[in-house]
C-alpha atoms as a PDB file:
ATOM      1  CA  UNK A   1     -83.829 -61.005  14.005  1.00  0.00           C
ATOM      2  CA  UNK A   2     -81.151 -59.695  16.065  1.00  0.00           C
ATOM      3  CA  UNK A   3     -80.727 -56.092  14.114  1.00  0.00           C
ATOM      4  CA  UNK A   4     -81.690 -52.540  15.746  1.00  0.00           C
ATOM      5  CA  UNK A   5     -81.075 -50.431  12.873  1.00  0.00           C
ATOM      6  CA  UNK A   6     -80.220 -50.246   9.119  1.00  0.00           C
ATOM      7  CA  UNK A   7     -78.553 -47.268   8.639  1.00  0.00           C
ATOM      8  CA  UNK A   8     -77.887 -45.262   4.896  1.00  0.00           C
ATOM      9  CA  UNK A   9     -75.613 -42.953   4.194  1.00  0.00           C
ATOM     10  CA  UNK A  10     -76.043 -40.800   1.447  1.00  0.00           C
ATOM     11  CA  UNK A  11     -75.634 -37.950  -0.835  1.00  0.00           C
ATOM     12  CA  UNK A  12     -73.433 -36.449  -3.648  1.00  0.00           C
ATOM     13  CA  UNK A  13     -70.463 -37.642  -4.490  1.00  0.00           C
ATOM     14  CA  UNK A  14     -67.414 -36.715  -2.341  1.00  0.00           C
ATOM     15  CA  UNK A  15     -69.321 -35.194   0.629  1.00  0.00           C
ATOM     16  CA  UNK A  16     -67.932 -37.682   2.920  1.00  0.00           C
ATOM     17  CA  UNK A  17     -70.575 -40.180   2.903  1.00  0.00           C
ATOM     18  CA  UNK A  18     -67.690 -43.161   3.526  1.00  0.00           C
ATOM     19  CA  UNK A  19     -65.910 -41.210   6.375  1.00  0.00           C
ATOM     20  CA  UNK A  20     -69.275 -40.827   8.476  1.00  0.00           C
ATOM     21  CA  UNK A  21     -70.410 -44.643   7.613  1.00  0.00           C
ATOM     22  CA  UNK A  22     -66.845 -45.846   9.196  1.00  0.00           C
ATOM     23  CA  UNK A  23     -67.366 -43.457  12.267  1.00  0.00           C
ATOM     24  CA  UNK A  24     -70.476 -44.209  13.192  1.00  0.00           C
ATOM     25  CA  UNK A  25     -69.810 -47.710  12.775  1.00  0.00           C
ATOM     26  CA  UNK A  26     -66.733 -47.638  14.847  1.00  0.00           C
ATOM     27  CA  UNK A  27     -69.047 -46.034  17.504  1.00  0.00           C
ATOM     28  CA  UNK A  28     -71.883 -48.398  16.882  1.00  0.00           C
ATOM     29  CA  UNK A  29     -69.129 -52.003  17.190  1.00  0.00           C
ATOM     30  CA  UNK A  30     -68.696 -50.591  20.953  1.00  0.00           C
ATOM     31  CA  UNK A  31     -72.013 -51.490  21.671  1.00  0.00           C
ATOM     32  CA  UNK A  32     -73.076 -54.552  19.743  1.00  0.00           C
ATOM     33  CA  UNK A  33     -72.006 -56.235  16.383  1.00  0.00           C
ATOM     34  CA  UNK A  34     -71.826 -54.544  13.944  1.00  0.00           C
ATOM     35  CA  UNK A  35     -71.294 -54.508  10.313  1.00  0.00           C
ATOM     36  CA  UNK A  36     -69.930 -51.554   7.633  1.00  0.00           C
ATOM     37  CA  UNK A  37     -71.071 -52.355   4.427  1.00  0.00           C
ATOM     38  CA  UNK A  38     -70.294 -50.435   1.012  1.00  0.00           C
ATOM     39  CA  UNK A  39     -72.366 -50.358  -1.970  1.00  0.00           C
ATOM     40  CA  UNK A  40     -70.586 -47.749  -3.956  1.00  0.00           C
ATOM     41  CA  UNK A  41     -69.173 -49.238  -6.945  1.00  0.00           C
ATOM     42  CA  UNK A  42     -66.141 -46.421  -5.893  1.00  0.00           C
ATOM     43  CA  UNK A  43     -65.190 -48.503  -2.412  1.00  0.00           C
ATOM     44  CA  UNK A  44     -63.085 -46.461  -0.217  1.00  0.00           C
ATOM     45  CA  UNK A  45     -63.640 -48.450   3.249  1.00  0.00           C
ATOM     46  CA  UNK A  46     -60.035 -50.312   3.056  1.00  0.00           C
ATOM     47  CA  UNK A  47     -58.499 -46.460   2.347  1.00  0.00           C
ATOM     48  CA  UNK A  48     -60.249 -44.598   5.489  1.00  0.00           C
ATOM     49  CA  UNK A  49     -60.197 -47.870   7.764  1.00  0.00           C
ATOM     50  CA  UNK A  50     -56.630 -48.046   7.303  1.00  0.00           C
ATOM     51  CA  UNK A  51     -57.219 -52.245   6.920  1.00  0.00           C
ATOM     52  CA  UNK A  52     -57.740 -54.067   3.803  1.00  0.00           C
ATOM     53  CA  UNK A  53     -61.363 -54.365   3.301  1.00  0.00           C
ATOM     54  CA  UNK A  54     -62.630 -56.880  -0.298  1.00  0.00           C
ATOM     55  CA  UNK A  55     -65.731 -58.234  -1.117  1.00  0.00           C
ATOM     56  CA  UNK A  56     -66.258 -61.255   2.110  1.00  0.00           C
ATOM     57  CA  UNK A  57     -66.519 -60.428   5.630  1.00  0.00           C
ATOM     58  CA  UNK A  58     -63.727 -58.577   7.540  1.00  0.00           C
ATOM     59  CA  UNK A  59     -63.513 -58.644  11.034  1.00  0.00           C
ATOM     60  CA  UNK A  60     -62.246 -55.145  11.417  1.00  0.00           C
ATOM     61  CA  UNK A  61     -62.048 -54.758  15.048  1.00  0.00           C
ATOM     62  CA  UNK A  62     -63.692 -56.466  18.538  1.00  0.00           C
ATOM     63  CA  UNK A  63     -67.108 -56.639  17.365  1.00  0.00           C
ATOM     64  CA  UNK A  64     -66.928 -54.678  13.624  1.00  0.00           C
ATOM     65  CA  UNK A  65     -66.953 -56.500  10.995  1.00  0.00           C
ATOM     66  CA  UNK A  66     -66.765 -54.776   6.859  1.00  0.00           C
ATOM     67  CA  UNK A  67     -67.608 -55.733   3.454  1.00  0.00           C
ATOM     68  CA  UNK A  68     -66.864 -54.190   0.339  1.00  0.00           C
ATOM     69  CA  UNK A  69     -70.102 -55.370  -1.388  1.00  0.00           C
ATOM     70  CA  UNK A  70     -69.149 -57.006  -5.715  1.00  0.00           C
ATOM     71  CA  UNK A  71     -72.693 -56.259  -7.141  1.00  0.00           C
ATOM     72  CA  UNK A  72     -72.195 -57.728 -10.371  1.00  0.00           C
ATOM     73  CA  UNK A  73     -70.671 -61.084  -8.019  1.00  0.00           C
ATOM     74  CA  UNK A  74     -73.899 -60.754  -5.981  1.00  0.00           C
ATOM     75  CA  UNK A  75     -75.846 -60.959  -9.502  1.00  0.00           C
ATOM     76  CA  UNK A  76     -74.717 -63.620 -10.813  1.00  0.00           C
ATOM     77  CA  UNK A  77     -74.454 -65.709  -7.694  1.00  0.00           C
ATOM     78  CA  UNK A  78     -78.540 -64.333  -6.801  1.00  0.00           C
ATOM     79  CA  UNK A  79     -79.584 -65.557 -10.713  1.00  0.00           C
ATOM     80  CA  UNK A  80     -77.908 -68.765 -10.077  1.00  0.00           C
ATOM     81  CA  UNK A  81     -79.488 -69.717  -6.729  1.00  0.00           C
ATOM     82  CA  UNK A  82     -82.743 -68.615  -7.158  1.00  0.00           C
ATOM     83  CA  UNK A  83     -82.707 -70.552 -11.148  1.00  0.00           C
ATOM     84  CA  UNK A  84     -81.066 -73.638 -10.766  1.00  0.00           C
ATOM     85  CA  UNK A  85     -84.035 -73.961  -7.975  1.00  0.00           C
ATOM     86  CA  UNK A  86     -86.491 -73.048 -10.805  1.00  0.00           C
ATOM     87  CA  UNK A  87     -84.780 -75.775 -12.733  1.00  0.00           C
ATOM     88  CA  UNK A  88     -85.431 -78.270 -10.853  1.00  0.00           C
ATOM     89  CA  UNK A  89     -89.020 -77.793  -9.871  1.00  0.00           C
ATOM     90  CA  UNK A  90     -89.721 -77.637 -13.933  1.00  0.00           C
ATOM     91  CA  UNK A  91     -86.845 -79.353 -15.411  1.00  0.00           C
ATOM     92  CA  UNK A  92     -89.412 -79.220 -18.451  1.00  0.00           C
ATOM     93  CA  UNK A  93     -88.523 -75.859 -19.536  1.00  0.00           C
ATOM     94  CA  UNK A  94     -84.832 -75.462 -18.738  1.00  0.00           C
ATOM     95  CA  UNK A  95     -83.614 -73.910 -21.699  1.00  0.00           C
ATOM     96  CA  UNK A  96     -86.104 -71.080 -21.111  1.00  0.00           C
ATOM     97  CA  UNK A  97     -84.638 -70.680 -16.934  1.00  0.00           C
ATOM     98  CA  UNK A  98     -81.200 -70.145 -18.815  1.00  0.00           C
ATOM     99  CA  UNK A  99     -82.514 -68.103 -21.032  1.00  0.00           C
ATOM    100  CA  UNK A 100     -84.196 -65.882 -18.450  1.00  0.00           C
ATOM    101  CA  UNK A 101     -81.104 -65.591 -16.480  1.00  0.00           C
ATOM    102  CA  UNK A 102     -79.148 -64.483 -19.000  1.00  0.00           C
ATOM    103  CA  UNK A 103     -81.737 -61.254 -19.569  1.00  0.00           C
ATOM    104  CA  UNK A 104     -82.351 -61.540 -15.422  1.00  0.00           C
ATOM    105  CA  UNK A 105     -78.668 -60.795 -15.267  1.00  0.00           C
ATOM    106  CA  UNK A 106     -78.353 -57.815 -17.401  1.00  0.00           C
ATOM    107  CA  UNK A 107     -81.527 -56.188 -16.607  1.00  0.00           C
ATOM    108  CA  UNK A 108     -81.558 -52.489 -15.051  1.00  0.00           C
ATOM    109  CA  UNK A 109     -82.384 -53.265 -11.572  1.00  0.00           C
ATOM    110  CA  UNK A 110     -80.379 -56.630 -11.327  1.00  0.00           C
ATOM    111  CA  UNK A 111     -77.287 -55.180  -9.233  1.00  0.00           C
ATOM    112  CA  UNK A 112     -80.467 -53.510  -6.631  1.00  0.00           C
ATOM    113  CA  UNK A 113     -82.291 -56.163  -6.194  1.00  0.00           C
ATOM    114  CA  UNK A 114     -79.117 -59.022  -5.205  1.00  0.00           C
ATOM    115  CA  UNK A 115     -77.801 -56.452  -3.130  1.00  0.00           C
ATOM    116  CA  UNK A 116     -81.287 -56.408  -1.254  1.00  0.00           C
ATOM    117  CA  UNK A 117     -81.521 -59.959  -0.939  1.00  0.00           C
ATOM    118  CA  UNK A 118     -77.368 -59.914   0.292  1.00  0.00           C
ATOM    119  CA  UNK A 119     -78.786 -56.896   2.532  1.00  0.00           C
ATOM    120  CA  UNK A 120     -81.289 -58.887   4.275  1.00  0.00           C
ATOM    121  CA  UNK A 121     -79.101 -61.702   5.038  1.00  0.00           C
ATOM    122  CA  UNK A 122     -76.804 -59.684   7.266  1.00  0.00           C
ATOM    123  CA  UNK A 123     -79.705 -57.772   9.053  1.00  0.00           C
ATOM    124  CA  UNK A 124     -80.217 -61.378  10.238  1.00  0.00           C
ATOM    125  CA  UNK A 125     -76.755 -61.893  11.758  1.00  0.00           C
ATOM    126  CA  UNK A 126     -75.621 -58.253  12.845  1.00  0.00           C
ATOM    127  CA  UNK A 127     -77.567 -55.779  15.463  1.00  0.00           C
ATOM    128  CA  UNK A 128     -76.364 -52.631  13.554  1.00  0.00           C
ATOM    129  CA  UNK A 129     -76.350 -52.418   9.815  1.00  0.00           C
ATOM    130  CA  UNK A 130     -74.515 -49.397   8.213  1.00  0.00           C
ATOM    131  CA  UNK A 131     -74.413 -48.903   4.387  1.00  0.00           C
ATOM    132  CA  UNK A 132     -72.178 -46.747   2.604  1.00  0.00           C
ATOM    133  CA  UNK A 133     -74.392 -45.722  -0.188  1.00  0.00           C
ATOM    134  CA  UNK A 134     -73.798 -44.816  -4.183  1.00  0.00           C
ATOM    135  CA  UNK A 135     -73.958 -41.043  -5.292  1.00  0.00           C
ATOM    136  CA  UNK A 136     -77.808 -39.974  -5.089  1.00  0.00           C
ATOM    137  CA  UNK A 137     -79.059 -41.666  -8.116  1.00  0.00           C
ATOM    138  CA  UNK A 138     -77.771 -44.966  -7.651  1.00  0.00           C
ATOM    139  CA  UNK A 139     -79.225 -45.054  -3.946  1.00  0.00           C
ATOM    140  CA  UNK A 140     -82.395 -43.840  -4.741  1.00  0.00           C
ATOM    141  CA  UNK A 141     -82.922 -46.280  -7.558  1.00  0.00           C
ATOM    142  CA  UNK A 142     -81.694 -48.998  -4.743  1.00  0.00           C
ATOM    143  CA  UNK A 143     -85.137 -48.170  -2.316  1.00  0.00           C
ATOM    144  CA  UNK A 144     -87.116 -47.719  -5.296  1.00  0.00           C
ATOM    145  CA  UNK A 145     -86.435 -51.341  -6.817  1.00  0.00           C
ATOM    146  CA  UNK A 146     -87.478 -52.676  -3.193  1.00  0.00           C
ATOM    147  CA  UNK A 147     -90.924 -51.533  -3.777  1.00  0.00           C
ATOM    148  CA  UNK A 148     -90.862 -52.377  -7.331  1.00  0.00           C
ATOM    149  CA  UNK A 149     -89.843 -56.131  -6.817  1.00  0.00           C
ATOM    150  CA  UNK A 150     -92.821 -56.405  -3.924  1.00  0.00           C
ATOM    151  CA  UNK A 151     -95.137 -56.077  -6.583  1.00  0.00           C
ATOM    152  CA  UNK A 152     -93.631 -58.367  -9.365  1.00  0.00           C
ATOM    153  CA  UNK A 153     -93.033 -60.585  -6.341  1.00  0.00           C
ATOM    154  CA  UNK A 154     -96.896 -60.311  -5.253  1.00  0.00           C
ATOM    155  CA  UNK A 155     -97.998 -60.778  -8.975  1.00  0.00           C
ATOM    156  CA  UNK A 156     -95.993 -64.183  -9.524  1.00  0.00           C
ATOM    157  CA  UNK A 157     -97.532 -65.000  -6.125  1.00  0.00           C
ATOM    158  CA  UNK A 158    -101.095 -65.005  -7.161  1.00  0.00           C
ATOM    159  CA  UNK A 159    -100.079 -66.413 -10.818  1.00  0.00           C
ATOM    160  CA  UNK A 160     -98.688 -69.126  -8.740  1.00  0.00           C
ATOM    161  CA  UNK A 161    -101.523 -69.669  -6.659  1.00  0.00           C
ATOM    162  CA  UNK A 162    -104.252 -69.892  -9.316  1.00  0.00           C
ATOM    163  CA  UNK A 163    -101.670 -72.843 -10.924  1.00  0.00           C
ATOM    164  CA  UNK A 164    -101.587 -74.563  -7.605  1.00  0.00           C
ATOM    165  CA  UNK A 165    -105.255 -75.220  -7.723  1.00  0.00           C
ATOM    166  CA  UNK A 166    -105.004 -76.537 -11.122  1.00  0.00           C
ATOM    167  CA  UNK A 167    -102.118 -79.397 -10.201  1.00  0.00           C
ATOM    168  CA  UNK A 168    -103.963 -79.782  -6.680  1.00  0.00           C
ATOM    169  CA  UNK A 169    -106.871 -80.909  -8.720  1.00  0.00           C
ATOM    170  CA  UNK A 170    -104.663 -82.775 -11.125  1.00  0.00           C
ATOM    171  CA  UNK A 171    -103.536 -84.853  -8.196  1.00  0.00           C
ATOM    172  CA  UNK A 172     -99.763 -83.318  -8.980  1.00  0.00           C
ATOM    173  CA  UNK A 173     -97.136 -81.963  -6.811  1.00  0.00           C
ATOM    174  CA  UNK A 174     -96.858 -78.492  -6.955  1.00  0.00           C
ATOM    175  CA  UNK A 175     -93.605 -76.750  -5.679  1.00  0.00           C
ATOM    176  CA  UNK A 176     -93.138 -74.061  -7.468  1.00  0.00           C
ATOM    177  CA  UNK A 177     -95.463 -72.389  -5.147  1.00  0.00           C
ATOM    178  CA  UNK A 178     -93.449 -72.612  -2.051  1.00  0.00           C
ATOM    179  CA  UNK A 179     -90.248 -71.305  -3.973  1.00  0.00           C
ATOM    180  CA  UNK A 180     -92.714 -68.237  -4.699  1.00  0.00           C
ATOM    181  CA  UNK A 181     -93.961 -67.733  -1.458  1.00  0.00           C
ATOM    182  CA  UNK A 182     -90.671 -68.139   0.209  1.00  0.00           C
ATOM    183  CA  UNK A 183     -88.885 -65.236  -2.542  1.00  0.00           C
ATOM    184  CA  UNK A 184     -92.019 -63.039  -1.205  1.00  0.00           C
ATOM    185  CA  UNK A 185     -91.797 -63.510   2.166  1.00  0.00           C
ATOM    186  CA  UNK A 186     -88.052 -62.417   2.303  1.00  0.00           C
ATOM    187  CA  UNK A 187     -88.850 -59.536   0.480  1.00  0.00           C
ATOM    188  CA  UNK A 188     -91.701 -58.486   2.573  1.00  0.00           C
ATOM    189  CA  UNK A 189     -89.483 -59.025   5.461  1.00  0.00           C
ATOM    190  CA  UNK A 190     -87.126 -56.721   4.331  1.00  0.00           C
ATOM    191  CA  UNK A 191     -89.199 -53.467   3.490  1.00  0.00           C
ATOM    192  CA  UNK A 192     -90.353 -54.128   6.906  1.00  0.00           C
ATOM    193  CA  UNK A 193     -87.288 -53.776   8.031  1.00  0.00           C
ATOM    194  CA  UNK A 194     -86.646 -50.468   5.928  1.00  0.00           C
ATOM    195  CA  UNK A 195     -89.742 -49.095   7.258  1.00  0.00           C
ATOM    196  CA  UNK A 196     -89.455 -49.830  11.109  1.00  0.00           C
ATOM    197  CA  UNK A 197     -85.545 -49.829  11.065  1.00  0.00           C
ATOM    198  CA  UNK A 198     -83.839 -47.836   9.090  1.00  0.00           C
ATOM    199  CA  UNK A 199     -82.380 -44.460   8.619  1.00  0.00           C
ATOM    200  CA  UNK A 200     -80.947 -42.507   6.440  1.00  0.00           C
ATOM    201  CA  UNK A 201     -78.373 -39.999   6.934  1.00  0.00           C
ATOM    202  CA  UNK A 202     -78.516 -37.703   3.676  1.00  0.00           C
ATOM    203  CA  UNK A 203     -74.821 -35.815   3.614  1.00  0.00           C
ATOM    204  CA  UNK A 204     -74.059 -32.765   1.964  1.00  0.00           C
ATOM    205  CA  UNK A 205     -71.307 -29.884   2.437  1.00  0.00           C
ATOM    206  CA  UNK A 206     -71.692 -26.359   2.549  1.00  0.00           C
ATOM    207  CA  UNK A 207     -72.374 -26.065  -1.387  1.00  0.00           C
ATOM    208  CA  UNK A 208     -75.269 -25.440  -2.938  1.00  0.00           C
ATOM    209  CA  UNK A 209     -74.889 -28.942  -4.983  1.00  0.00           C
ATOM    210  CA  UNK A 210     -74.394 -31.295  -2.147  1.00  0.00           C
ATOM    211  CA  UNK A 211     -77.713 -29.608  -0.341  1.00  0.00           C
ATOM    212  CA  UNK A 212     -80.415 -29.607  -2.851  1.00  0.00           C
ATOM    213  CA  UNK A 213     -78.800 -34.071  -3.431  1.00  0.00           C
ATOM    214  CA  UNK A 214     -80.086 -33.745   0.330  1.00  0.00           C
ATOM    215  CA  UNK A 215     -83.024 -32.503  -0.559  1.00  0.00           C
ATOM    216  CA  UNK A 216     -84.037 -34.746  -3.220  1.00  0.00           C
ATOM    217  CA  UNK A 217     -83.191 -37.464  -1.039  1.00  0.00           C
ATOM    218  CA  UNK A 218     -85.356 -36.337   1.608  1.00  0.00           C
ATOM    219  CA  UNK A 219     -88.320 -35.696  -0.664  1.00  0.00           C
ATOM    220  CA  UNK A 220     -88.140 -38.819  -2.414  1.00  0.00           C
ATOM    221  CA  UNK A 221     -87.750 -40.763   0.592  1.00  0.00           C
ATOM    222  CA  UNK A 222     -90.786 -38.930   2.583  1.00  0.00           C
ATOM    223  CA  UNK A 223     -91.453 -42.329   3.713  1.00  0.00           C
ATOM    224  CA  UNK A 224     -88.422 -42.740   5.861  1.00  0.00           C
ATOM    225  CA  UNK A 225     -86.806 -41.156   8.434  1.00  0.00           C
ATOM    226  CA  UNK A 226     -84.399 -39.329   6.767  1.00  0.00           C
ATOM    227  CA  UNK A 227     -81.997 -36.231   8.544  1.00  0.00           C
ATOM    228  CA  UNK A 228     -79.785 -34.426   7.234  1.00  0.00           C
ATOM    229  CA  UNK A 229     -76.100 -34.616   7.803  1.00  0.00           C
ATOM    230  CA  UNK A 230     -73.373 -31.121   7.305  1.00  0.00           C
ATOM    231  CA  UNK A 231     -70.406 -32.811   7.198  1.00  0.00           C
ATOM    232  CA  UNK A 232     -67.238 -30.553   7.345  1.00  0.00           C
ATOM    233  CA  UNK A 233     -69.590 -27.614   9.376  1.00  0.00           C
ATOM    234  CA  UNK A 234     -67.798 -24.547   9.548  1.00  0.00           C
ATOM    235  CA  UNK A 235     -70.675 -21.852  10.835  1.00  0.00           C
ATOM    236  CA  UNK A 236     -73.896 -22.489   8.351  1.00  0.00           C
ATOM    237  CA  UNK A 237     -77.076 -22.121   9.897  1.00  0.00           C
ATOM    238  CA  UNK A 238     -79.501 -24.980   9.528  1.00  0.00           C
ATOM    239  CA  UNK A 239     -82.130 -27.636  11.121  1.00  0.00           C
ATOM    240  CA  UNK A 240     -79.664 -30.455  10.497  1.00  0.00           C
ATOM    241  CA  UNK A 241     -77.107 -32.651  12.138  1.00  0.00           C
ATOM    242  CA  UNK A 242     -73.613 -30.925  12.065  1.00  0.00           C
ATOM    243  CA  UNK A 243     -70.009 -32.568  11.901  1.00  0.00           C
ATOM    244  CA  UNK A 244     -67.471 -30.373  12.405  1.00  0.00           C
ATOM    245  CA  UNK A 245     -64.625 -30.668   9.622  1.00  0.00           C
ATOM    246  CA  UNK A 246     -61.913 -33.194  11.076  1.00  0.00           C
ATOM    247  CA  UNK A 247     -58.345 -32.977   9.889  1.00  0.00           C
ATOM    248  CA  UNK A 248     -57.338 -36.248   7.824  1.00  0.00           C
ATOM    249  CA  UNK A 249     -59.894 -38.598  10.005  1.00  0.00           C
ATOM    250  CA  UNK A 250     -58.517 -42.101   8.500  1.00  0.00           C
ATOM    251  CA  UNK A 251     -57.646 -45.154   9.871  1.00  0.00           C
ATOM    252  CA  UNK A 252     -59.220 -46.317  13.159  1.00  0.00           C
ATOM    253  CA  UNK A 253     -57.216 -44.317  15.444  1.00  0.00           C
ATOM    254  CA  UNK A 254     -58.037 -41.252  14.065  1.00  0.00           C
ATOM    255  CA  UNK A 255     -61.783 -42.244  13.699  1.00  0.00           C
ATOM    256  CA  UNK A 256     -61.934 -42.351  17.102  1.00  0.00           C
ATOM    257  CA  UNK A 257     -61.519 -38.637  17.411  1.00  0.00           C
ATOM    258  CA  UNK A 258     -64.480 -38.173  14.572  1.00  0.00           C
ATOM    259  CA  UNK A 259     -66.995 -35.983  16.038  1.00  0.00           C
ATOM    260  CA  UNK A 260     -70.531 -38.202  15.139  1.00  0.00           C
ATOM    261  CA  UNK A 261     -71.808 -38.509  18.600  1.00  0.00           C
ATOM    262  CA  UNK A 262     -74.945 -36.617  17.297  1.00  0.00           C
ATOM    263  CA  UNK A 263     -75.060 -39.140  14.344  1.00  0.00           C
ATOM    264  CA  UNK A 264     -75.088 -41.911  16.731  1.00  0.00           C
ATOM    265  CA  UNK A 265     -77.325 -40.708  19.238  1.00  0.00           C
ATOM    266  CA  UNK A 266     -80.064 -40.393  16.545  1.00  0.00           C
ATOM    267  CA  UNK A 267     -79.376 -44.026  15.406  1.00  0.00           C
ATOM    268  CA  UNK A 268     -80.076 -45.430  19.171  1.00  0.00           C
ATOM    269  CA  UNK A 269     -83.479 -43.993  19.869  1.00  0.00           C
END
């Protein structure tokens, strides 16, 4: 795996989370590939980029590359691949695989977990990751399905295991299995990945709203290494990584001039 770090920005809505992801990733492309991806159903790279940014792979600049993730496309492209496998290894019960997808589709943690499995892909192909987050909620629901789909994912595992033995011993070809073990092992891969890789960068202004979103973020994510970001410092006093406020910071000229150096000097030890 060539990535180094996964890095989240997040935090209430309008604190700037965009701006920093774009700077730091600007910094980060001068060093190694990297890719700026946005999961915030508001995207707002193409705007602050100053380059037209949609839902495939933009190669922004030397070695940055951009995405302006579709979740609902990543849905229904995730239910497809992973059930027309399914219907193939048990043709049998087809009509109950479409049936599933359709409530797989529209279920509360759909848009989480294909973004995930999307997520892990390009960890795979890029040595810097960063991820312009949704508003608090929507991002903390995102590392809490993770951990939630390792268990469903560890449940069908053994179900699947216990029916291996019984077509083993029916002298029948058992795939399903495989397909299983395979779904797992991705998964498990990737909340490696979020423990040994990542970090998240939780933003707030100097408001009283934007800092206690920080620190929910860092109290539900005690797990991670989380810091927190003041974006738009003017003189408040704090433990926490400071940005001074920069005057209409958009496009990549002006980004260039984006004071993150403390951002990015946290996200290469």
């Amino acid at each position: 795996m060539l990535l180094k770090r996964l890095v989240f920005f997040g935090g209430k809505g309008g604190v700037g989370k965009s701006t920093l992801s774009c700077g730091v990733a600007l910094r980060l492309s001068k060093i190694d590939k990297t890719i700026l991806l946005s999961v915030d159903p508001a995207h707002s790279l193409s705007g602050i980029l100053g380059v037209p940014v949609g839902s495939h792979i933009k190669h922004v600049k030397e070695r940055l590359f951009a995405a302006e993730l579709d979740a609902r496309a990543l849905v229904e492209e995730y239910a497809q691949r992973v059930l027309s496998t399914l219907g193939e290894l048990l043709p049998s019960v087809s009509s109950g695989i479409r049936e599933y997808a359709r409530y797989l589709k529209s279920s509360p943690t759909a848009q989480e977990t294909a973004v995930l499995d999307r997520l892990l892909d390009y960890c795979q192909e890029f040595t810097y990751v960063v991820v312009d987050s949704a508003p608090t909620g929507q991002m903390l629901r995102f590392f809490e399905t993770a951990h939630m789909v390792e268990g469903w994912y560890g449940f069908l595992h053994r179900v699947a295991k216990e029916r291996h033995k019984v077509e083993s011993f029916m002298g029948r070809e058992d795939k399903l299995i495989g397909l299983i073990r395979n779904r797992k092992e991705r998964l498990e891969t990737l909340i490696h990945v979020l423990r040994e890789k990542a970090l998240v960068f939780a933003v707030a202004n100097e408001e009283p709203l934007s800092l206690q979103e920080a620190k929910e973020i860092r109290e539900k994510l005690r797990d991670m290494k989380v810091y927190t970001v003041i974006n738009r410092w003017h003189s408040m006093g704090c433990d926490c990584i400071k940005v001074p406020e920069t005057e209409r910071p958009y496009g990549l000229e002006a980004l260039e001039g984006f004071r993150v150096e403390e951002i990015v000097e946290f996200v290469l030890r």
